[in-house]
C-alpha atoms as a PDB file:
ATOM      1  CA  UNK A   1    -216.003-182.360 -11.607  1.00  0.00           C
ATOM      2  CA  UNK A   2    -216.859-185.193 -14.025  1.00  0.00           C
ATOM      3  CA  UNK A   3    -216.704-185.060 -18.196  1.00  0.00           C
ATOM      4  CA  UNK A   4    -220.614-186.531 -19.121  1.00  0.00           C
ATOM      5  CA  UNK A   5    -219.464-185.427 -23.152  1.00  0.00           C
ATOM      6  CA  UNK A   6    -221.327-187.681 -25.613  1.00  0.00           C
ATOM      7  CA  UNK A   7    -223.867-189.194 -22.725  1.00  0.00           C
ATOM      8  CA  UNK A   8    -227.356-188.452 -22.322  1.00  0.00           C
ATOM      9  CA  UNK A   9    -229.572-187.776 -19.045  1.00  0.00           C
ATOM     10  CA  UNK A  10    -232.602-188.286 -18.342  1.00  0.00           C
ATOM     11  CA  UNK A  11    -233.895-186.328 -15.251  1.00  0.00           C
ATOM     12  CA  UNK A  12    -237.139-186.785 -13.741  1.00  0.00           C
ATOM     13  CA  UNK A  13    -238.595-183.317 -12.039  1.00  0.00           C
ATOM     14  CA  UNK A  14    -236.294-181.063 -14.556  1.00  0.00           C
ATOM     15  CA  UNK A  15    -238.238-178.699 -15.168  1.00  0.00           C
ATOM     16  CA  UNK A  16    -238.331-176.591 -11.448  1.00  0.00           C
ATOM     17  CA  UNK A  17    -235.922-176.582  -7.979  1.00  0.00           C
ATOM     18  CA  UNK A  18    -233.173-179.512  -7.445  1.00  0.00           C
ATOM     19  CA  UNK A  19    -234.440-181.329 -10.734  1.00  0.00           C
ATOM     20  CA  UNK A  20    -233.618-177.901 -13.025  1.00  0.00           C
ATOM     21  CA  UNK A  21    -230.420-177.252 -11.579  1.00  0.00           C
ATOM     22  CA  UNK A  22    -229.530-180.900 -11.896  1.00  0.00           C
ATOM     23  CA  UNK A  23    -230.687-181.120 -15.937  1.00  0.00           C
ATOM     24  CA  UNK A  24    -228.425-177.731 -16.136  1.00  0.00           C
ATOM     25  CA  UNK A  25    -225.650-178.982 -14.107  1.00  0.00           C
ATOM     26  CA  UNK A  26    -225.468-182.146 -16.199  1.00  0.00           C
ATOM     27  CA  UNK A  27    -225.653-180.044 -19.379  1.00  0.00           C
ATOM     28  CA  UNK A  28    -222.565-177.631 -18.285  1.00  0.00           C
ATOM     29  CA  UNK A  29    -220.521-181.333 -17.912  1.00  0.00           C
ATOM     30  CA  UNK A  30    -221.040-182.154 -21.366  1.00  0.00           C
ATOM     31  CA  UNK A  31    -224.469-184.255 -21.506  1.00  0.00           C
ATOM     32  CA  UNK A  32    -227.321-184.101 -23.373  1.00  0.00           C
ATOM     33  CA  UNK A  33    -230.658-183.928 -21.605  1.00  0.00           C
ATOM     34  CA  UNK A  34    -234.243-184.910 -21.752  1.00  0.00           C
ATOM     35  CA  UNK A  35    -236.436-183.586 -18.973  1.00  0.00           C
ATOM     36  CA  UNK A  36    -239.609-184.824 -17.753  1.00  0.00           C
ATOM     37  CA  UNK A  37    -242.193-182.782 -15.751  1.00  0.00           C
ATOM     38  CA  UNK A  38    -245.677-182.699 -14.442  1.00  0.00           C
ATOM     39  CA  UNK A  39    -247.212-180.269 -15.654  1.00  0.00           C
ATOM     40  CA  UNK A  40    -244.902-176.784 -15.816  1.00  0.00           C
ATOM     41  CA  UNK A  41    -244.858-177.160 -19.817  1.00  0.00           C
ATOM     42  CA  UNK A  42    -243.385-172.946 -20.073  1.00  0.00           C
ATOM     43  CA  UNK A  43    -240.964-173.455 -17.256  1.00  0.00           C
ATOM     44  CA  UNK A  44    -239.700-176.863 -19.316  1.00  0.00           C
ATOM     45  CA  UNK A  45    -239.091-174.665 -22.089  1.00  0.00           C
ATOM     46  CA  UNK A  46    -237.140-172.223 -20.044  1.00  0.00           C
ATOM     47  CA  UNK A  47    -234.708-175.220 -18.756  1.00  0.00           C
ATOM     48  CA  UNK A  48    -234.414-176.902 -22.432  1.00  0.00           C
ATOM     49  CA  UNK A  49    -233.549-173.227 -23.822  1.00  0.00           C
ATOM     50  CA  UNK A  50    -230.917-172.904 -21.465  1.00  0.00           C
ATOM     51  CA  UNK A  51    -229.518-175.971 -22.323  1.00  0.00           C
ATOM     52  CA  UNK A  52    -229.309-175.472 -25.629  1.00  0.00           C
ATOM     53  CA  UNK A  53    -227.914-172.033 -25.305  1.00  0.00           C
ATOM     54  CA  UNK A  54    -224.541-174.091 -23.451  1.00  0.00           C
ATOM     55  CA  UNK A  55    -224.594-176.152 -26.778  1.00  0.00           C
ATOM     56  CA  UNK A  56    -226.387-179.252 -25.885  1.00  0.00           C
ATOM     57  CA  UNK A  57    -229.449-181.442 -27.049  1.00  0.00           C
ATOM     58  CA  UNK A  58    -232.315-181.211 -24.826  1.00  0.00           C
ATOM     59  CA  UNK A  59    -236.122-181.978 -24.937  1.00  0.00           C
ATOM     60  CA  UNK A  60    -238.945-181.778 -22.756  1.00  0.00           C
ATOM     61  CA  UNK A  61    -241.935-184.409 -22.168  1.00  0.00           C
ATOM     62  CA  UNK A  62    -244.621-184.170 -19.718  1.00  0.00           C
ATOM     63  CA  UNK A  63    -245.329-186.897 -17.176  1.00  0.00           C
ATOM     64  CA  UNK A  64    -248.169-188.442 -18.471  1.00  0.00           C
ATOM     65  CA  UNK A  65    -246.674-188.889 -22.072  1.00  0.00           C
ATOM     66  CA  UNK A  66    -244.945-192.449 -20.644  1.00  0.00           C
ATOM     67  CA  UNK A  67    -246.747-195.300 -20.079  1.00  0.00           C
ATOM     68  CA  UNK A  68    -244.751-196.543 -16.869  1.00  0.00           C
ATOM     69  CA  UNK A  69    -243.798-195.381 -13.658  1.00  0.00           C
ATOM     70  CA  UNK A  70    -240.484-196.920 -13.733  1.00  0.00           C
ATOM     71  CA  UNK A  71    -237.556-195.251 -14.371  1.00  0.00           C
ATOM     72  CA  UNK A  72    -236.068-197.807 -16.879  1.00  0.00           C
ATOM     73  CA  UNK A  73    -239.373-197.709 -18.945  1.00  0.00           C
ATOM     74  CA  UNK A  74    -239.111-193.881 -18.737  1.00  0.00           C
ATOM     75  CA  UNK A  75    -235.632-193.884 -20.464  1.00  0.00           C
ATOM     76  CA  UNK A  76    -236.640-196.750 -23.203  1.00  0.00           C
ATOM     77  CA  UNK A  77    -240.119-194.932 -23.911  1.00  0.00           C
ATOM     78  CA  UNK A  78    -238.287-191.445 -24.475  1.00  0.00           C
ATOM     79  CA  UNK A  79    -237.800-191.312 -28.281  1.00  0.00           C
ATOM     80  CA  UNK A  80    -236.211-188.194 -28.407  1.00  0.00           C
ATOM     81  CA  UNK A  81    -234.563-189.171 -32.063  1.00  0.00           C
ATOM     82  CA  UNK A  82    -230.965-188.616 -31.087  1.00  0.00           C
ATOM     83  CA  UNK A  83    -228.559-191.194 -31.622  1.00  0.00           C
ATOM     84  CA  UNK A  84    -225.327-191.633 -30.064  1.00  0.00           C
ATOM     85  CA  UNK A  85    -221.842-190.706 -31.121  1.00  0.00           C
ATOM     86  CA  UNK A  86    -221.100-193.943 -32.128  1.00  0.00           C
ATOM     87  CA  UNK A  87    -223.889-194.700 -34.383  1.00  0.00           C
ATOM     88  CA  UNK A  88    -226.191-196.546 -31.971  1.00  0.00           C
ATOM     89  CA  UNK A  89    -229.425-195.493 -30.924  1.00  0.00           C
END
């Protein structure tokens, strides 16, 4: 497939169906992940646990906690505190 080591995802939906196995498909390539969902705050959990059990960051953050509907607000508004490999945030 495709090496995603030392990137980060964001995925929209992560939590449940397509948007889960997507988060845990990026994970298994080497990215970290930050899910968003609606409203499923356990089954988040479940999805960041299992991320973090393949060695990767992950976080969860529901819906309404960003103030935009767009995705590139979405990914500027997600503090999750990491910082990159290369010093940058």
């Amino acid at each position: 497939m495709f090496d995603l080591t030392g990137r980060t995802a964001l995925v929209t939906g992560g939590s449940r169906g397509l948007g889960r196995a997507i988060a845990i498909a990026f994970a298994r390539q080497g990215a970290d992940v930050a899910i968003n969902y609606r409203g499923n705050a356990e089954a988040a959990e479940a999805v960041t646990a299992e991320i973090t059990g393949l060695g990767r960051r992950s976080t969860g953050s529901a819906r309404s906690t960003f103030s935009s509907t767009t995705p590139e607000s979405r990914a500027t508004t997600c503090s999750c505190g990491w910082t990159r490999t290369n010093g940058t945030p």
